[in-house]
PDB file of N, CA and C in Angstrom:
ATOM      1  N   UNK A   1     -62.827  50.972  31.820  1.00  0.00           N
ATOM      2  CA  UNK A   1     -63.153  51.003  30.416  1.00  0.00           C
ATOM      3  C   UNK A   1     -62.235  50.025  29.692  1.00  0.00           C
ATOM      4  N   UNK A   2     -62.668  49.246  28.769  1.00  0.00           N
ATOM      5  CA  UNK A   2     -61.758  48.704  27.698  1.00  0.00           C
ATOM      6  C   UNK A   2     -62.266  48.573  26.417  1.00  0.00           C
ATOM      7  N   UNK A   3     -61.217  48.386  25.512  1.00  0.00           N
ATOM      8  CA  UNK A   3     -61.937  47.863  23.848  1.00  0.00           C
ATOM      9  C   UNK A   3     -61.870  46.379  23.542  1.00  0.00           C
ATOM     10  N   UNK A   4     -62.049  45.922  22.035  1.00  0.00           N
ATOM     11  CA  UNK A   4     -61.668  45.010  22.213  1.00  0.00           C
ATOM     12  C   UNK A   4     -61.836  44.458  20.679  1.00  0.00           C
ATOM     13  N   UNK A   5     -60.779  44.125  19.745  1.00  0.00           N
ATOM     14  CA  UNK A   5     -60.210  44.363  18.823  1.00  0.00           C
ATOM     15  C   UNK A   5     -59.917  43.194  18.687  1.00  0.00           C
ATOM     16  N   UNK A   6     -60.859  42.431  17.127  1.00  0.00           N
ATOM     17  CA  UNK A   6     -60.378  41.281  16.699  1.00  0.00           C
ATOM     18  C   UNK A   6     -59.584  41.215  15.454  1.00  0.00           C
ATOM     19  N   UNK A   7     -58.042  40.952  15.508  1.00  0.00           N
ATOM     20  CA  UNK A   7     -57.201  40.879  15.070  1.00  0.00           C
ATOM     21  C   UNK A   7     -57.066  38.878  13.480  1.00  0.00           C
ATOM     22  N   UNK A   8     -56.169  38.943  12.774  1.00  0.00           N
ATOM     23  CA  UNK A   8     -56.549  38.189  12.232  1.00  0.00           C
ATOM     24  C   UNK A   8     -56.356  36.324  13.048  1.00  0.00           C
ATOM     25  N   UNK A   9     -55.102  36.955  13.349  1.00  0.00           N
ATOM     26  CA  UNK A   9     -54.757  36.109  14.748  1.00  0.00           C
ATOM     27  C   UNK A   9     -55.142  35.465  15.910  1.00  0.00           C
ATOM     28  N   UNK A  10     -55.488  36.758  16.086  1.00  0.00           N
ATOM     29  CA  UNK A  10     -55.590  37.159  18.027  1.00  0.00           C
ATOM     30  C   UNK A  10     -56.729  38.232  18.189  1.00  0.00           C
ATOM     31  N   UNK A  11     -57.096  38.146  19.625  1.00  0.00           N
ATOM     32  CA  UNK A  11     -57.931  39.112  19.909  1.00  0.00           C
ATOM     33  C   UNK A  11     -57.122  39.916  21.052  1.00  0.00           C
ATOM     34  N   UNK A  12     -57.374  41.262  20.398  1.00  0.00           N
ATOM     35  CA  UNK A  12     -56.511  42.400  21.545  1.00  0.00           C
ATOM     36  C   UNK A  12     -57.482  42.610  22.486  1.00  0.00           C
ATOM     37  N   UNK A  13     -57.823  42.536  23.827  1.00  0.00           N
ATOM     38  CA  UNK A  13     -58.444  43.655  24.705  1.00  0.00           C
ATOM     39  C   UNK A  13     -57.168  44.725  25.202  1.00  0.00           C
ATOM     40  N   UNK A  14     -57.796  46.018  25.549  1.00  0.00           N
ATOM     41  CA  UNK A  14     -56.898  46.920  26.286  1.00  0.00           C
ATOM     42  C   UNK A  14     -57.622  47.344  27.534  1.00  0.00           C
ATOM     43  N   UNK A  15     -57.275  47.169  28.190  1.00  0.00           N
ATOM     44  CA  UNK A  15     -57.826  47.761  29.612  1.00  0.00           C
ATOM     45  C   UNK A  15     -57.255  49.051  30.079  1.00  0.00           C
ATOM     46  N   UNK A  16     -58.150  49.920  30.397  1.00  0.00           N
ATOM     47  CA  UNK A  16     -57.808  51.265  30.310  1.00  0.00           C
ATOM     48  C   UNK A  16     -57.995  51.625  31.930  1.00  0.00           C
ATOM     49  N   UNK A  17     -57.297  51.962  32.385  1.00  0.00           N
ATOM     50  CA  UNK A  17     -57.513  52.497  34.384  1.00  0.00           C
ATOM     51  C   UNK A  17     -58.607  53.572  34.014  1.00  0.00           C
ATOM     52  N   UNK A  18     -59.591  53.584  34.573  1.00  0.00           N
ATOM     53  CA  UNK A  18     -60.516  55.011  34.640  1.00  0.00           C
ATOM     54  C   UNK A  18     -60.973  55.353  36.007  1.00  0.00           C
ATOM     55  N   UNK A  19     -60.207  55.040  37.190  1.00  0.00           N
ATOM     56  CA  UNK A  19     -60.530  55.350  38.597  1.00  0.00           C
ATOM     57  C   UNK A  19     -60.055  55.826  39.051  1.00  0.00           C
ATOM     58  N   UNK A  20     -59.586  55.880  40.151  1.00  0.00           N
ATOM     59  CA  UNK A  20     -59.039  57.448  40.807  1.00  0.00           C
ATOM     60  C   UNK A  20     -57.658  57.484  40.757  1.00  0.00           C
ATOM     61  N   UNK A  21     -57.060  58.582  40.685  1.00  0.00           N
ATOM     62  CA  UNK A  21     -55.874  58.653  41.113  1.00  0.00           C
ATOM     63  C   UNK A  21     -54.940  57.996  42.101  1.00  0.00           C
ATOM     64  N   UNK A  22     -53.827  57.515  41.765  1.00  0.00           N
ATOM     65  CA  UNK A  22     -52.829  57.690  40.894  1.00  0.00           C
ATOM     66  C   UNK A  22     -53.111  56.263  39.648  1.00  0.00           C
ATOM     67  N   UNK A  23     -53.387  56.986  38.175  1.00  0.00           N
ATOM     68  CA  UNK A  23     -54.043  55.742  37.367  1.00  0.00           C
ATOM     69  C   UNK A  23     -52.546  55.276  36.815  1.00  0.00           C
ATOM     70  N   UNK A  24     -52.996  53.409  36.721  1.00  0.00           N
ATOM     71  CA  UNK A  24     -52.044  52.898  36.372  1.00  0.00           C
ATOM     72  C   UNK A  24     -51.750  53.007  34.830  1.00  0.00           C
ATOM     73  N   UNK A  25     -50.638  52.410  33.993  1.00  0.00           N
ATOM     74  CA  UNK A  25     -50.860  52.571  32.287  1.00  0.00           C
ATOM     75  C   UNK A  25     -52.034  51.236  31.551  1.00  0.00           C
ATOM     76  N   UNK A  26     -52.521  51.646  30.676  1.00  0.00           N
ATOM     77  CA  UNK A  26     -53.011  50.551  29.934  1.00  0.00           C
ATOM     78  C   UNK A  26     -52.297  49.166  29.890  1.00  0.00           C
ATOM     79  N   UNK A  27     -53.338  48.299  30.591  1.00  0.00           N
ATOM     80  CA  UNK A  27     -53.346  46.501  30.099  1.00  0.00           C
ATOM     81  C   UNK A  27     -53.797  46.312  28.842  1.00  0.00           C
ATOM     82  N   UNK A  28     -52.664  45.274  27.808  1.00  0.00           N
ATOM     83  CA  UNK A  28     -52.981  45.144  26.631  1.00  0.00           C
ATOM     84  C   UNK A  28     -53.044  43.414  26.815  1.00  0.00           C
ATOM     85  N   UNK A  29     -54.183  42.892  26.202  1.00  0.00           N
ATOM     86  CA  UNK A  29     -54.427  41.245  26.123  1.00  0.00           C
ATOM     87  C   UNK A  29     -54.284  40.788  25.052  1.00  0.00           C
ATOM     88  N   UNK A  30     -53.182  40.032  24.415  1.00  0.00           N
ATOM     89  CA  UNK A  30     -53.509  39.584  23.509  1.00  0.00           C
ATOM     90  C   UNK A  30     -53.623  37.893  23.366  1.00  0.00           C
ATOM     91  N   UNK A  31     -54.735  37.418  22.880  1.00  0.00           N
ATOM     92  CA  UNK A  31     -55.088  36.001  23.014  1.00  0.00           C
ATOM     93  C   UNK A  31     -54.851  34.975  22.008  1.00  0.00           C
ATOM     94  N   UNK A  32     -54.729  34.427  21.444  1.00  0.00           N
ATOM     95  CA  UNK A  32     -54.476  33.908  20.375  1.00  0.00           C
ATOM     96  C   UNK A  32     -54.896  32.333  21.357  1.00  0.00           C
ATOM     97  N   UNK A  33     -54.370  31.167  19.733  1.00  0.00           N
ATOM     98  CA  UNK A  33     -54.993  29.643  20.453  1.00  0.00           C
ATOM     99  C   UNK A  33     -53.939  28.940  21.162  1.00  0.00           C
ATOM    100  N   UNK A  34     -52.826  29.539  21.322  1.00  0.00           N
ATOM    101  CA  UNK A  34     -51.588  29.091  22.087  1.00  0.00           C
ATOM    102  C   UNK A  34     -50.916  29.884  23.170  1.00  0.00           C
ATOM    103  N   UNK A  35     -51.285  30.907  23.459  1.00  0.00           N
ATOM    104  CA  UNK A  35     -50.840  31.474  24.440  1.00  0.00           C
ATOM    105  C   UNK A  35     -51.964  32.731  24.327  1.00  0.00           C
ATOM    106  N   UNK A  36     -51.869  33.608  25.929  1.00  0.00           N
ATOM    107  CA  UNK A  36     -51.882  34.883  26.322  1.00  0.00           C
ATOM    108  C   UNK A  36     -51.258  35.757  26.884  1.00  0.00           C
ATOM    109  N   UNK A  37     -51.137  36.717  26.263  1.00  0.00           N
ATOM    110  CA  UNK A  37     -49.870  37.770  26.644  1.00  0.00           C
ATOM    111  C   UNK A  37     -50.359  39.043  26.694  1.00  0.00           C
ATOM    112  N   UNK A  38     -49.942  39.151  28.689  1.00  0.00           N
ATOM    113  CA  UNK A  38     -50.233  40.689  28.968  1.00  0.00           C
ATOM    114  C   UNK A  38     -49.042  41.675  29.019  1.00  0.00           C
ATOM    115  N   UNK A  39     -49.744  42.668  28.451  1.00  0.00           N
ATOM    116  CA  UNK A  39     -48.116  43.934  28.172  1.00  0.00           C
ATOM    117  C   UNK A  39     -49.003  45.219  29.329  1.00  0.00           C
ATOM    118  N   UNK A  40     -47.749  45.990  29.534  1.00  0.00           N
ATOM    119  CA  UNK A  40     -48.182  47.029  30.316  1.00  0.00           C
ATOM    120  C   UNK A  40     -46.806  47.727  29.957  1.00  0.00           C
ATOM    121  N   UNK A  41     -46.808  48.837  29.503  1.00  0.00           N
ATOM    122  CA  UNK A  41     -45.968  49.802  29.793  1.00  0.00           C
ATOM    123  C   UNK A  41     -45.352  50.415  31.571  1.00  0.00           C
ATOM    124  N   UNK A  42     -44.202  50.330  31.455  1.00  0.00           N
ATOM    125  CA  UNK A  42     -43.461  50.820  32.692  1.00  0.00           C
ATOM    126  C   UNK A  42     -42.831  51.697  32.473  1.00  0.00           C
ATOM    127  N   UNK A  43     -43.141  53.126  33.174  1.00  0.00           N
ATOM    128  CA  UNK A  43     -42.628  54.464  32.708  1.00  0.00           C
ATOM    129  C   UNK A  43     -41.181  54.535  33.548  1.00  0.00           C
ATOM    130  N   UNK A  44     -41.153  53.912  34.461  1.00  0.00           N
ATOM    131  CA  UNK A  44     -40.155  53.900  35.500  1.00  0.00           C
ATOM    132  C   UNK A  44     -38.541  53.198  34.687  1.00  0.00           C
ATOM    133  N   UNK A  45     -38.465  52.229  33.678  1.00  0.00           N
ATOM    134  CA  UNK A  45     -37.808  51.543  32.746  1.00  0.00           C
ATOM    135  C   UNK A  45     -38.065  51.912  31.380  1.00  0.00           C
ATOM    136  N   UNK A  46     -38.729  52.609  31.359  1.00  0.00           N
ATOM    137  CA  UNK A  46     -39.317  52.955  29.728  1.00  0.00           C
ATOM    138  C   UNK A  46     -39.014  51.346  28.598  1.00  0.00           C
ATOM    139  N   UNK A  47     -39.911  50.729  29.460  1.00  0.00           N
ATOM    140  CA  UNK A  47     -40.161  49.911  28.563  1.00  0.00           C
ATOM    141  C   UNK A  47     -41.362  48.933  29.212  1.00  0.00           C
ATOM    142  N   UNK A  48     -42.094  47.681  27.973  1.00  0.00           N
ATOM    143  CA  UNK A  48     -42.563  47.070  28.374  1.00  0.00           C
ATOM    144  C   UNK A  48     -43.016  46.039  28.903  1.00  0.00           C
ATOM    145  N   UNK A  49     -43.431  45.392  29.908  1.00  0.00           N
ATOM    146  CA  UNK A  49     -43.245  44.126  31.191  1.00  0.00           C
ATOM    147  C   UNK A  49     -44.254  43.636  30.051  1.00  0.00           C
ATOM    148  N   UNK A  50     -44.481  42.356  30.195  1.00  0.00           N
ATOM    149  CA  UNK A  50     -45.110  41.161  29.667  1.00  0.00           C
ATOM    150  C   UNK A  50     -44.886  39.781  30.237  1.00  0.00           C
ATOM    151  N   UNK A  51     -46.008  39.168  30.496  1.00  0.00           N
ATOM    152  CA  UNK A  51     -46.105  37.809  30.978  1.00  0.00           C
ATOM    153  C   UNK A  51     -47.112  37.332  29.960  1.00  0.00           C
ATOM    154  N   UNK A  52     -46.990  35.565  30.187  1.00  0.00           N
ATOM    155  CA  UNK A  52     -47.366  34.792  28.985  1.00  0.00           C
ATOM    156  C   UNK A  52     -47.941  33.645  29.929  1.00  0.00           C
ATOM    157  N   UNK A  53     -49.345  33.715  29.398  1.00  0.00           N
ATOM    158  CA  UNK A  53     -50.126  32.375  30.291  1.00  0.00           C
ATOM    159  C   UNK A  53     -50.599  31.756  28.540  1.00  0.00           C
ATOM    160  N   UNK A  54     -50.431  30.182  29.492  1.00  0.00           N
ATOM    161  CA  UNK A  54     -50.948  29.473  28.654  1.00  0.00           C
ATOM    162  C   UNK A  54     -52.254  29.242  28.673  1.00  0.00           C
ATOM    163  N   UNK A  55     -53.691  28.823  27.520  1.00  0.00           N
ATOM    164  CA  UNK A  55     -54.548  28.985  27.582  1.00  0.00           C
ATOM    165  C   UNK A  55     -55.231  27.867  28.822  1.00  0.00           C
ATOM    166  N   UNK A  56     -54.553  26.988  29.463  1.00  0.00           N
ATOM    167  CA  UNK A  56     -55.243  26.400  30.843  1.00  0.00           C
ATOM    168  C   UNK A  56     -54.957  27.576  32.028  1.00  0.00           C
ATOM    169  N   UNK A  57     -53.729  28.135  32.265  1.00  0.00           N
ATOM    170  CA  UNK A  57     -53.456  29.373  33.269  1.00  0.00           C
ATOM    171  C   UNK A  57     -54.587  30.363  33.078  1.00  0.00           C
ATOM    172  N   UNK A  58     -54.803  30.874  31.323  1.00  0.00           N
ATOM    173  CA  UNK A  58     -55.956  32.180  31.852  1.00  0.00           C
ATOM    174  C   UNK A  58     -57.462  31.669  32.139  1.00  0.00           C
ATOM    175  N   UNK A  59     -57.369  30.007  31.674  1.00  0.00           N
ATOM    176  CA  UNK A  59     -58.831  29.880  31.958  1.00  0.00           C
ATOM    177  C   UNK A  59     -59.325  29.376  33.694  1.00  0.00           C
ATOM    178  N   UNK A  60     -57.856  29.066  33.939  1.00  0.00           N
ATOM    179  CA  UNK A  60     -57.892  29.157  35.556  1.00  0.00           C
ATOM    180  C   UNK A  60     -57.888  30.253  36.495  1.00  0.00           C
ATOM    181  N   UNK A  61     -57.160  31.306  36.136  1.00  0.00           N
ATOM    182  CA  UNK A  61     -57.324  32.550  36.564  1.00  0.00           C
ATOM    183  C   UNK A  61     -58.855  33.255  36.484  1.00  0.00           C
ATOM    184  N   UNK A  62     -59.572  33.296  35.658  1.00  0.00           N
ATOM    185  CA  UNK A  62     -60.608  33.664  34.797  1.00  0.00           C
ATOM    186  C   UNK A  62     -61.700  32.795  35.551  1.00  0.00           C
ATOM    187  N   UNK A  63     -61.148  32.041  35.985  1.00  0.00           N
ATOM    188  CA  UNK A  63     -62.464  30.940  37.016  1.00  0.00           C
ATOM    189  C   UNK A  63     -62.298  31.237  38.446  1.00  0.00           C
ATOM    190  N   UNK A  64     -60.640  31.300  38.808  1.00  0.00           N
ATOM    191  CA  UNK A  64     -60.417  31.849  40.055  1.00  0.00           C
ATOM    192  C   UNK A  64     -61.171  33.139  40.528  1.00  0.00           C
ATOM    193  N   UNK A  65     -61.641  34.164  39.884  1.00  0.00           N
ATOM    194  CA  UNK A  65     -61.940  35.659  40.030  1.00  0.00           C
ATOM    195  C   UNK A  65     -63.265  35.457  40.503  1.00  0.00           C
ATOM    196  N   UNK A  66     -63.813  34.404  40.350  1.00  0.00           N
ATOM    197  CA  UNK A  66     -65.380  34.498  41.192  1.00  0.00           C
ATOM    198  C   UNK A  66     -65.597  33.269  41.673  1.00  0.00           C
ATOM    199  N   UNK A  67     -64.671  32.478  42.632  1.00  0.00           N
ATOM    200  CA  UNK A  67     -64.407  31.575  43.701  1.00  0.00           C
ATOM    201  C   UNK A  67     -64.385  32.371  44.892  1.00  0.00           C
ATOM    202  N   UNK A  68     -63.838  31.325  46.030  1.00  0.00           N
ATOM    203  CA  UNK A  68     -63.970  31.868  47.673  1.00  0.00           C
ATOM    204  C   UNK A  68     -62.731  31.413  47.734  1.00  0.00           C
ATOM    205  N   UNK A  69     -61.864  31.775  48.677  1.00  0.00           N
ATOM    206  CA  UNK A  69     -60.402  31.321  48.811  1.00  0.00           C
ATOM    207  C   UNK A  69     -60.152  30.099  49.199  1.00  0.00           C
ATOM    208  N   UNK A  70     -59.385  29.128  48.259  1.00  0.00           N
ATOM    209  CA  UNK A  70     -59.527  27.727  48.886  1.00  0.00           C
ATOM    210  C   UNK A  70     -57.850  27.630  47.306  1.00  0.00           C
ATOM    211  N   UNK A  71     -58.205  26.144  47.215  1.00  0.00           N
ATOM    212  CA  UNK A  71     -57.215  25.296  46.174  1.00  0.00           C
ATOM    213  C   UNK A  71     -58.091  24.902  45.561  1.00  0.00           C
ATOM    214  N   UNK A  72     -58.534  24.792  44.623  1.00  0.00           N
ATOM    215  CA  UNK A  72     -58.953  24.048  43.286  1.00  0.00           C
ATOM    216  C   UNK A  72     -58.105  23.532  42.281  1.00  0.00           C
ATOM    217  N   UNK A  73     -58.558  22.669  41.586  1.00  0.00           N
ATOM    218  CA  UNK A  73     -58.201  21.706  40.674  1.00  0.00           C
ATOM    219  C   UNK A  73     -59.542  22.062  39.667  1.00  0.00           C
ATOM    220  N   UNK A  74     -59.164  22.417  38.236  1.00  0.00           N
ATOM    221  CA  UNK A  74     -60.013  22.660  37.050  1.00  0.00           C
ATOM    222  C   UNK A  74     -59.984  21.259  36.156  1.00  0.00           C
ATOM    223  N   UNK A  75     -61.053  20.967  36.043  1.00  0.00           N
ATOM    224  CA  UNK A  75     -61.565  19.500  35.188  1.00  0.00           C
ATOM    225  C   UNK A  75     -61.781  19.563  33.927  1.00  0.00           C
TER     226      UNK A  75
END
């Protein structure tokens, strides 16, 4: 399940685990025209992890997810 929340900025998605046990915490996306930044809460640190792709990284990732395993180069 997720939502997906347009901000004045940025657009939030949240990705919500809805599968089996043991569920992980909510993925939060936030996109904007210069970066993307995923947050996840870590109960183990009580706090939250975040990484920051730039908008060529998520649109490579985002292309990677329905490829065959190889190396590509995005044009």
């Amino acid at each position: 399940m997720f939502t997906i929340e347009h901000e004045f900025d940025a657009t939030v998605v949240t990705l919500v685990d809805d599968g089996t046990a043991p569920l992980q915490e909510d993925v939060t996306v936030h996109a904007t025209e210069s970066v993307i930044l995923l947050n996840q809460y870590d109960a183990r640190t009580d706090q939250v992890v975040s990484v920051r792709l730039s908008p060529e990284q998520w649109r490579d990732l985002t292309a990677a997810l329905d490829l065959p395993e190889g190396v590509y180069k995005a044009t």
